[in-house]
PDB file of N, CA and C in Angstrom:
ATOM      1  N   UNK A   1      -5.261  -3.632  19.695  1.00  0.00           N
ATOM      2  CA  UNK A   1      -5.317  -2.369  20.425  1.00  0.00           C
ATOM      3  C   UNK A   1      -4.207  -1.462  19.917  1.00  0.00           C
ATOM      4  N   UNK A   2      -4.537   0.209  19.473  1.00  0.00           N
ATOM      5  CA  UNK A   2      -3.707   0.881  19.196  1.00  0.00           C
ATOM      6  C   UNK A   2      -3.442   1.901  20.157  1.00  0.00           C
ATOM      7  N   UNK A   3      -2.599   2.736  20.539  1.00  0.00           N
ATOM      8  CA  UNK A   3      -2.538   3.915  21.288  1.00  0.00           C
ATOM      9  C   UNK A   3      -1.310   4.291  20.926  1.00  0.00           C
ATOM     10  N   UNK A   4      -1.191   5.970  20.573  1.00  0.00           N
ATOM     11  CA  UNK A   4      -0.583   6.576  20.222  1.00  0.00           C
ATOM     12  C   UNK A   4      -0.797   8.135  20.835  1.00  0.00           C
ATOM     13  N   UNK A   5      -0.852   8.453  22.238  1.00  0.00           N
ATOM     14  CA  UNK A   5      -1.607   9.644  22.459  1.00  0.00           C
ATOM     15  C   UNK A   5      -2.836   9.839  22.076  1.00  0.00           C
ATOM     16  N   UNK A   6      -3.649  10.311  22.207  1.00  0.00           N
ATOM     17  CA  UNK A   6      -4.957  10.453  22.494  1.00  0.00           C
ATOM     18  C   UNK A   6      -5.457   9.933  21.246  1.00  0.00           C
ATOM     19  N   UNK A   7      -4.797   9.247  20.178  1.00  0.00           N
ATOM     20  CA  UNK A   7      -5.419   8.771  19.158  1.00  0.00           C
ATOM     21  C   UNK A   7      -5.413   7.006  19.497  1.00  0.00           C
ATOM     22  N   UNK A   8      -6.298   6.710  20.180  1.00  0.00           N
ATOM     23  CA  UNK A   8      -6.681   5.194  20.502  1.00  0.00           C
ATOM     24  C   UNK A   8      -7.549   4.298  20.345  1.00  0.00           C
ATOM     25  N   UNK A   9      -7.333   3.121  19.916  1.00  0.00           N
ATOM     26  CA  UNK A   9      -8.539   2.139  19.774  1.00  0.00           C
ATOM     27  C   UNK A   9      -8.453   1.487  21.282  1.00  0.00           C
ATOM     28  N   UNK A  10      -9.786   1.248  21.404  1.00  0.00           N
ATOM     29  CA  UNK A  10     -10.061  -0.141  22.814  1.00  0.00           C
ATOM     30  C   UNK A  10     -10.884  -0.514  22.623  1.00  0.00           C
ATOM     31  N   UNK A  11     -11.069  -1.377  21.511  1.00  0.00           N
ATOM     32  CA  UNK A  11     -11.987  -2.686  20.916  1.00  0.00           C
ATOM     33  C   UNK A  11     -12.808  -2.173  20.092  1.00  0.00           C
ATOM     34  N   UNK A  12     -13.850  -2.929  19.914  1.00  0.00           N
ATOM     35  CA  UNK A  12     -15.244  -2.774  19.093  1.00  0.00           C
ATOM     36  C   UNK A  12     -16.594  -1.535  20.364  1.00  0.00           C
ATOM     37  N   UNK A  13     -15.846  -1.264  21.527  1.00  0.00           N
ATOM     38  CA  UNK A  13     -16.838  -0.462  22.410  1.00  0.00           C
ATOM     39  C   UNK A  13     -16.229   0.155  23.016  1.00  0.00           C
ATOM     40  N   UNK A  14     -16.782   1.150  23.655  1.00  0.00           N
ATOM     41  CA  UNK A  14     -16.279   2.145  24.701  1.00  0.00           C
ATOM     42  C   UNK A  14     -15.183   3.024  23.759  1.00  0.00           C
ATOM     43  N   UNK A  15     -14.784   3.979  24.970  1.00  0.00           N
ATOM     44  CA  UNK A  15     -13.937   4.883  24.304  1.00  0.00           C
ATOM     45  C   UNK A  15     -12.684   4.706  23.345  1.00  0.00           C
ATOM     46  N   UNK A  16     -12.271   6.082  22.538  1.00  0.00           N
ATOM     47  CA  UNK A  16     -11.266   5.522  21.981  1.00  0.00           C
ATOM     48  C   UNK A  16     -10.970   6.221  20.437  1.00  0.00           C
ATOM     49  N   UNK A  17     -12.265   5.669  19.546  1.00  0.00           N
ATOM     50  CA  UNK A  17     -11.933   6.071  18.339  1.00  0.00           C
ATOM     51  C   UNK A  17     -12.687   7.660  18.374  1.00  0.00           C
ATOM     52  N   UNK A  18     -11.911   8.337  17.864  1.00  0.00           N
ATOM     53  CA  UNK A  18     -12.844  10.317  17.657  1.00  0.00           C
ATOM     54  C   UNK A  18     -13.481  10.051  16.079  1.00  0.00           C
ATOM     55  N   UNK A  19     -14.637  10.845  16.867  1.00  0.00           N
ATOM     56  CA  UNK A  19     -15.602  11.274  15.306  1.00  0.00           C
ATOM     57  C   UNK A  19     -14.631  11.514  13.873  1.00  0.00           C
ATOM     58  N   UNK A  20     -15.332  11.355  13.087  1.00  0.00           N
ATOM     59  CA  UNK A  20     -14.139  11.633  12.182  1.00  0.00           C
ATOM     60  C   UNK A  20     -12.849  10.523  11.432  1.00  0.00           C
ATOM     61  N   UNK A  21     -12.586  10.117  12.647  1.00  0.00           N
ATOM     62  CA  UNK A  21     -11.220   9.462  12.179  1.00  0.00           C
ATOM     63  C   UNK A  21     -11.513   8.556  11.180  1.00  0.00           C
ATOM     64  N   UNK A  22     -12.376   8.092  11.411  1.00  0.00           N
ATOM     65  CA  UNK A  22     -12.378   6.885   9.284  1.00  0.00           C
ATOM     66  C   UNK A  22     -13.606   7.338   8.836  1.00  0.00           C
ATOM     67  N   UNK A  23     -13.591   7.407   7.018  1.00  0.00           N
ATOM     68  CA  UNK A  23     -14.487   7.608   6.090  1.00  0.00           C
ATOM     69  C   UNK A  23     -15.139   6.108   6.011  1.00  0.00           C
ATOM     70  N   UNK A  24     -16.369   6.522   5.262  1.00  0.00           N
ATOM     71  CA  UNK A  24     -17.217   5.482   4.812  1.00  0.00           C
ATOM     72  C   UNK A  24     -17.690   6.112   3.637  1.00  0.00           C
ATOM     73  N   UNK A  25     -18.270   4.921   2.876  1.00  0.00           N
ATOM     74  CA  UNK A  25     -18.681   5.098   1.540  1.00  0.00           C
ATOM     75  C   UNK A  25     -17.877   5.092   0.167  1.00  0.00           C
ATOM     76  N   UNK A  26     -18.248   5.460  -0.555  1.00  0.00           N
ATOM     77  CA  UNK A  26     -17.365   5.523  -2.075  1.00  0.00           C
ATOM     78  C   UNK A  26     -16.073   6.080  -1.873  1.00  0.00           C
ATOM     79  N   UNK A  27     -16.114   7.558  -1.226  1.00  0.00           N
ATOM     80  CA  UNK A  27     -14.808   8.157  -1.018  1.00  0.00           C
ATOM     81  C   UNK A  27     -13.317   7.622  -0.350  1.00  0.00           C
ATOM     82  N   UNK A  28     -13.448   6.745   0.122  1.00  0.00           N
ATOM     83  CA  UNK A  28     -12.277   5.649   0.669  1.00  0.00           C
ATOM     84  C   UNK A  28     -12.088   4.608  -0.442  1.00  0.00           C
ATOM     85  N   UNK A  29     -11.930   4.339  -1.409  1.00  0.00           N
ATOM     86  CA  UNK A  29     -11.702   4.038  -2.357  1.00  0.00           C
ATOM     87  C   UNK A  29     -10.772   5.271  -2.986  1.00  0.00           C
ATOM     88  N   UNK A  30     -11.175   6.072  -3.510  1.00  0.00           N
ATOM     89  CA  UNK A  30     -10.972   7.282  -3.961  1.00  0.00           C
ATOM     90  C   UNK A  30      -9.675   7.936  -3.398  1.00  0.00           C
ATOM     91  N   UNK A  31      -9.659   7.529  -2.483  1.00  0.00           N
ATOM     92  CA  UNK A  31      -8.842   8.929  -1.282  1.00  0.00           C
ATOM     93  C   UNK A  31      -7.540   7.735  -1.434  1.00  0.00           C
ATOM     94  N   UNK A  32      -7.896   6.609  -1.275  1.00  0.00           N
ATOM     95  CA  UNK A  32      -6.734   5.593  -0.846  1.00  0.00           C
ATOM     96  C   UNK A  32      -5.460   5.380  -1.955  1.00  0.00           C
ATOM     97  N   UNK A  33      -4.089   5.315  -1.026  1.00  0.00           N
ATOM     98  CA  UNK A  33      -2.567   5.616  -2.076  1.00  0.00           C
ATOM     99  C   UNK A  33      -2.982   4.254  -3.182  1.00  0.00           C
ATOM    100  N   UNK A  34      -2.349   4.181  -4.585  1.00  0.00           N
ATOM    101  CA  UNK A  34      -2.394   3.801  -5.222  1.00  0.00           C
ATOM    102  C   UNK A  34      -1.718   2.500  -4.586  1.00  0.00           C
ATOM    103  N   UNK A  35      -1.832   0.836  -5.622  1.00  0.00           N
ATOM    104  CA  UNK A  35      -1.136  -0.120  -5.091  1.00  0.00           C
ATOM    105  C   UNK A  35      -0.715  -0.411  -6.112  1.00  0.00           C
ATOM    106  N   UNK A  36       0.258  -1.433  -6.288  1.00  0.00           N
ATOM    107  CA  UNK A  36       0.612  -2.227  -7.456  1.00  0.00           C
ATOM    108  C   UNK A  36       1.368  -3.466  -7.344  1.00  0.00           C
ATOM    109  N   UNK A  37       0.979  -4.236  -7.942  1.00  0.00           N
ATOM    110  CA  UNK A  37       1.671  -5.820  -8.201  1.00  0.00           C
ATOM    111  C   UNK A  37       2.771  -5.707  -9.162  1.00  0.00           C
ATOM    112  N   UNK A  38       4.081  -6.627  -8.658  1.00  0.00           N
ATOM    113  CA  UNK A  38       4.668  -6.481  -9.947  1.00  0.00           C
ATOM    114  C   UNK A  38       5.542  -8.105  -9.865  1.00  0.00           C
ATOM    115  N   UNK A  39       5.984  -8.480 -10.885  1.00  0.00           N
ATOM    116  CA  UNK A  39       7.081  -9.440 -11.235  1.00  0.00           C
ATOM    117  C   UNK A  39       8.465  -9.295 -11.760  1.00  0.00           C
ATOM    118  N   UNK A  40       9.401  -9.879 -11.607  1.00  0.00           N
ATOM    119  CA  UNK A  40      10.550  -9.712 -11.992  1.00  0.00           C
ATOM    120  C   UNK A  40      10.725 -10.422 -13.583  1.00  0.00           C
ATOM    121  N   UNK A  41      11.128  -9.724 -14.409  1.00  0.00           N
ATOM    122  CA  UNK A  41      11.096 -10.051 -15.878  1.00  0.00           C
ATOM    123  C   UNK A  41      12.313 -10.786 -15.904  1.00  0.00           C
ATOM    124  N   UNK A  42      12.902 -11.171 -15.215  1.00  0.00           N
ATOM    125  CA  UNK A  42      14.330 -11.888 -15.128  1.00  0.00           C
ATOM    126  C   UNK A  42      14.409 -13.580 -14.935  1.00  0.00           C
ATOM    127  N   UNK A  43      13.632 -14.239 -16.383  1.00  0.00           N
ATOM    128  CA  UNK A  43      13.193 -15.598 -16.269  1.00  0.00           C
ATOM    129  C   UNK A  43      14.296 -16.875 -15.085  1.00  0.00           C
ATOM    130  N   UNK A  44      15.247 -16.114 -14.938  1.00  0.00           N
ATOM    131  CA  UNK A  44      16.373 -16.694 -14.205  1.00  0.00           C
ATOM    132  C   UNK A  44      15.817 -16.653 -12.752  1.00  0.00           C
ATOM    133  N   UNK A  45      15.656 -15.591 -12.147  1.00  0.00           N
ATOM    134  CA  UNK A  45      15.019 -15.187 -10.790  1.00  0.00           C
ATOM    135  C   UNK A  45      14.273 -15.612  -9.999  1.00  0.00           C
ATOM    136  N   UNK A  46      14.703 -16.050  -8.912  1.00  0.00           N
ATOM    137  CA  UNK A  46      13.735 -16.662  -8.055  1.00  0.00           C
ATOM    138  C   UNK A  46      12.631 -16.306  -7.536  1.00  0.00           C
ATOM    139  N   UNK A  47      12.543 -14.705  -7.848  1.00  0.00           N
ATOM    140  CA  UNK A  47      11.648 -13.665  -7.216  1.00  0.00           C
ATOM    141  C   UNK A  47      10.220 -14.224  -8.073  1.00  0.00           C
ATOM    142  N   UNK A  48       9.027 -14.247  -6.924  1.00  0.00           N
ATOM    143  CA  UNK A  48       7.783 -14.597  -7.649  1.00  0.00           C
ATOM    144  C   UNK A  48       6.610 -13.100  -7.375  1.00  0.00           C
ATOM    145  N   UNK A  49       6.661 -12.214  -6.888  1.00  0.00           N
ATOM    146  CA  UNK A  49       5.387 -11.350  -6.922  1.00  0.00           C
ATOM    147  C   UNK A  49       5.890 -10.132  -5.817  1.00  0.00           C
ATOM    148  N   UNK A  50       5.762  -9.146  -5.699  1.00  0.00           N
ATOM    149  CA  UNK A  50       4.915  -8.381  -4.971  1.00  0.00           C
ATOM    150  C   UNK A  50       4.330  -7.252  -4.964  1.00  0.00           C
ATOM    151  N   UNK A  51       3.837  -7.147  -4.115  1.00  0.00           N
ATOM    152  CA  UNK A  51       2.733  -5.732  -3.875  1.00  0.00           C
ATOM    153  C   UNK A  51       3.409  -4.880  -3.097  1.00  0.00           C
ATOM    154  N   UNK A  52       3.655  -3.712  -4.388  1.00  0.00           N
ATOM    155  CA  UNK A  52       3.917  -2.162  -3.873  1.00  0.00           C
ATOM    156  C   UNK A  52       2.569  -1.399  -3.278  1.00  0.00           C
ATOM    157  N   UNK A  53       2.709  -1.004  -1.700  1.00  0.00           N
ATOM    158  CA  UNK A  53       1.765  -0.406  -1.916  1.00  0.00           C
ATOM    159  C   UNK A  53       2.471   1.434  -1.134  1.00  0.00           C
ATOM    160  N   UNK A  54       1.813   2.304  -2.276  1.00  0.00           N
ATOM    161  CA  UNK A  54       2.153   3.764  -2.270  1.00  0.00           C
ATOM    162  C   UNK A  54       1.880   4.277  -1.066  1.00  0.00           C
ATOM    163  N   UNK A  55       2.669   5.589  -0.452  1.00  0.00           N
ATOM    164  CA  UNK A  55       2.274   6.300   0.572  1.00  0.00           C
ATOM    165  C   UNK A  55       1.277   7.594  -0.397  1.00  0.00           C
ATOM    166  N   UNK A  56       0.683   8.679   1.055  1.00  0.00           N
ATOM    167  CA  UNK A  56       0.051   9.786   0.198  1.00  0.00           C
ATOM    168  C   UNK A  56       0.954  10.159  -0.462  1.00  0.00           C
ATOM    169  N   UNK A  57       2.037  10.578   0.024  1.00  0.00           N
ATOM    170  CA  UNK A  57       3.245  11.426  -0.347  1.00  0.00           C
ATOM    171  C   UNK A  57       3.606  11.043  -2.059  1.00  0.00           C
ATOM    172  N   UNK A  58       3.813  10.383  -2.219  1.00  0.00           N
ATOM    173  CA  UNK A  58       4.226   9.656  -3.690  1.00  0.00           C
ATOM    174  C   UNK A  58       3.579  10.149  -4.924  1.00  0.00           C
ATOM    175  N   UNK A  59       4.448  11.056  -5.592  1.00  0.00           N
ATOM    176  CA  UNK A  59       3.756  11.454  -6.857  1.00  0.00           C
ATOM    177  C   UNK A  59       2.844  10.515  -7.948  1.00  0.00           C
ATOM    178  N   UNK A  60       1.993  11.020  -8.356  1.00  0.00           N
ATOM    179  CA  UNK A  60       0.523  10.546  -9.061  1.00  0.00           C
ATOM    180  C   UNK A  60       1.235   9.637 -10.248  1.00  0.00           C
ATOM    181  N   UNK A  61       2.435  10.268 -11.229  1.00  0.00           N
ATOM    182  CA  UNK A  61       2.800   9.509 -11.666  1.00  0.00           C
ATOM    183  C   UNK A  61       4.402   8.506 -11.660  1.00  0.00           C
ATOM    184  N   UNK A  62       4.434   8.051 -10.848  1.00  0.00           N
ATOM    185  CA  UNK A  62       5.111   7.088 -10.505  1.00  0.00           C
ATOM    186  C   UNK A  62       4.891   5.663 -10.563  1.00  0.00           C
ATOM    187  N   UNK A  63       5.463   5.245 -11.648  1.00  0.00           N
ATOM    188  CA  UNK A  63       5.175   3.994 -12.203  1.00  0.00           C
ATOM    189  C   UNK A  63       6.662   3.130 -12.065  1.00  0.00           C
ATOM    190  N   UNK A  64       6.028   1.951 -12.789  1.00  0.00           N
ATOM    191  CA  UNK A  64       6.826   0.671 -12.697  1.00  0.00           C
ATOM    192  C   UNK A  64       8.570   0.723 -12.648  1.00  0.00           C
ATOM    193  N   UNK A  65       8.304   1.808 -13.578  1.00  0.00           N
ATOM    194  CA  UNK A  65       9.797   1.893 -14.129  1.00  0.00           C
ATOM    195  C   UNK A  65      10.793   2.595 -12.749  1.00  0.00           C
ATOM    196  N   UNK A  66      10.130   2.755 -12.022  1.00  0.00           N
ATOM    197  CA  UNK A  66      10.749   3.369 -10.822  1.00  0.00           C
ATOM    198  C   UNK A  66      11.096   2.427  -9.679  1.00  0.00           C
ATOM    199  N   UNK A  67      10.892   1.494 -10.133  1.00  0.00           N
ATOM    200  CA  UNK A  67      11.135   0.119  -9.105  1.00  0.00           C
ATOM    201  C   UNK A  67      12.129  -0.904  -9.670  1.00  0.00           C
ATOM    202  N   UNK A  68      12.413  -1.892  -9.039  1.00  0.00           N
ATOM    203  CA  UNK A  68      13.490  -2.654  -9.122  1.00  0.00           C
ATOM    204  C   UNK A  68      13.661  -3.983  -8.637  1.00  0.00           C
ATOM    205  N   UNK A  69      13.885  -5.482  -8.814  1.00  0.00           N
ATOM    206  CA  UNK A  69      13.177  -6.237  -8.216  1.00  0.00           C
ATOM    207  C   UNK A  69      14.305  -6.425  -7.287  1.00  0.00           C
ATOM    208  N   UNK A  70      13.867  -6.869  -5.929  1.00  0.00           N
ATOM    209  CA  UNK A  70      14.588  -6.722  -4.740  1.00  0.00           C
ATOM    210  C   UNK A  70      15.723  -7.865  -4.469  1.00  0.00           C
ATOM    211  N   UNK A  71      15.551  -8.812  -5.474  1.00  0.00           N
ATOM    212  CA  UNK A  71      16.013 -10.238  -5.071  1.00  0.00           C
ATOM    213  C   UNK A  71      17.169  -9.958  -6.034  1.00  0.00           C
ATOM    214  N   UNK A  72      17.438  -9.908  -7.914  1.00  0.00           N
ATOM    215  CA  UNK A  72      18.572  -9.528  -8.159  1.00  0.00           C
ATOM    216  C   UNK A  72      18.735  -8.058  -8.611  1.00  0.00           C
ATOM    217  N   UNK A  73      17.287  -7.728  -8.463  1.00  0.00           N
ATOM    218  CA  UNK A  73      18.035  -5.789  -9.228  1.00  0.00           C
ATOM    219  C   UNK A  73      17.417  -5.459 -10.306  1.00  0.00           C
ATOM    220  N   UNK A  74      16.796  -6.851 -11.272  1.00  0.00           N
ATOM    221  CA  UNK A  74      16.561  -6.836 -12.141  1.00  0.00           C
ATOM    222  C   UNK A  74      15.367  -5.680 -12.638  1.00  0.00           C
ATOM    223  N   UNK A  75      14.618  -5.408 -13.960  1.00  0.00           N
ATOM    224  CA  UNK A  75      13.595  -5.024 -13.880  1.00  0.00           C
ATOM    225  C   UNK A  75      11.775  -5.842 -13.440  1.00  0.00           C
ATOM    226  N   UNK A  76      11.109  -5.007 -13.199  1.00  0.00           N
ATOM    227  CA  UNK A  76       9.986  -5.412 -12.957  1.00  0.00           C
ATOM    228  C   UNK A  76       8.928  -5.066 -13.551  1.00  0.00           C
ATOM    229  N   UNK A  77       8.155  -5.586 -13.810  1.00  0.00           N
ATOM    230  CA  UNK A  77       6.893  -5.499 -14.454  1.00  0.00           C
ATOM    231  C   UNK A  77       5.670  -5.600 -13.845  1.00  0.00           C
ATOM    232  N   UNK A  78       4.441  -4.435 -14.241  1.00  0.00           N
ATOM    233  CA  UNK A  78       3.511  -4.458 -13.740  1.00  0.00           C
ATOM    234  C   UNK A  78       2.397  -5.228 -13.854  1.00  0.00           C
ATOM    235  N   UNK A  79       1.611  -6.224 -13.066  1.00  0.00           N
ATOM    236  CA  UNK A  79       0.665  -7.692 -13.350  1.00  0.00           C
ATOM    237  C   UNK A  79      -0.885  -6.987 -12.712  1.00  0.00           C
ATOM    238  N   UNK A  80      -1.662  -7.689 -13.589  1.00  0.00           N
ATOM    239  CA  UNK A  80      -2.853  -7.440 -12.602  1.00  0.00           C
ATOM    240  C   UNK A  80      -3.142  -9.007 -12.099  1.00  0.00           C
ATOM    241  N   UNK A  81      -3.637  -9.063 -10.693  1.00  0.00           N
ATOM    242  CA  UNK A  81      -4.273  -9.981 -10.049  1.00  0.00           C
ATOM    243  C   UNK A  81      -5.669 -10.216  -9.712  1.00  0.00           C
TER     244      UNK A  81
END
C-alpha cells in the first residue's frame, strides 16, 4: 500500500490509482532512466557487482567513467548480464 496525498494505491481494487498514472505498451521501455551493471577492475577487491540505476534527471551521456567502486574507490567497469 502506497499513499502520498491523493496519489494512492489500495490493492489490486477499488479506489486509488488515477487514470493515467502508468503507461503500457512499448513506450515504458522507452521512457524508462537508463540502468547499468558494473564491476570493480581492482583484482584485489572484494567488491563483486552492482546495478546503477539512473534518475530522469541524469544527463543522456553519463557513463562509467563517472562512477567509482564503493568498497575501495577503485575504478569500475561496465558488464552486461
Amino acid at each position: 500500500m502506497y499513499s502520498a496525498g491523493r496519489n494512492t494505491f489500495s490493492g489490486t481494487r477499488g479506489p486509488g490509482l488515477r487514470a493515467g498514472m502508468f503507461k503500457t505498451g512499448e513506450s515504458v521501455m522507452s521512457d524508462m532512466p537508463k540502468t547499468m551493471e558494473v564491476v570493480c577492475t581492482d583484482d584485489s577487491c572484494e567488491f563483486d557487482m552492482a546495478g546503477l540505476h539512473f534518475t530522469y534527471d541524469m544527463p543522456d551521456d553519463t557513463g562509467v567513467d563517472a562512477f567509482s567502486c564503493p568498497y575501495c574507490g577503485g575504478d569500475v567497469a561496465e558488464i552486461e548480464v
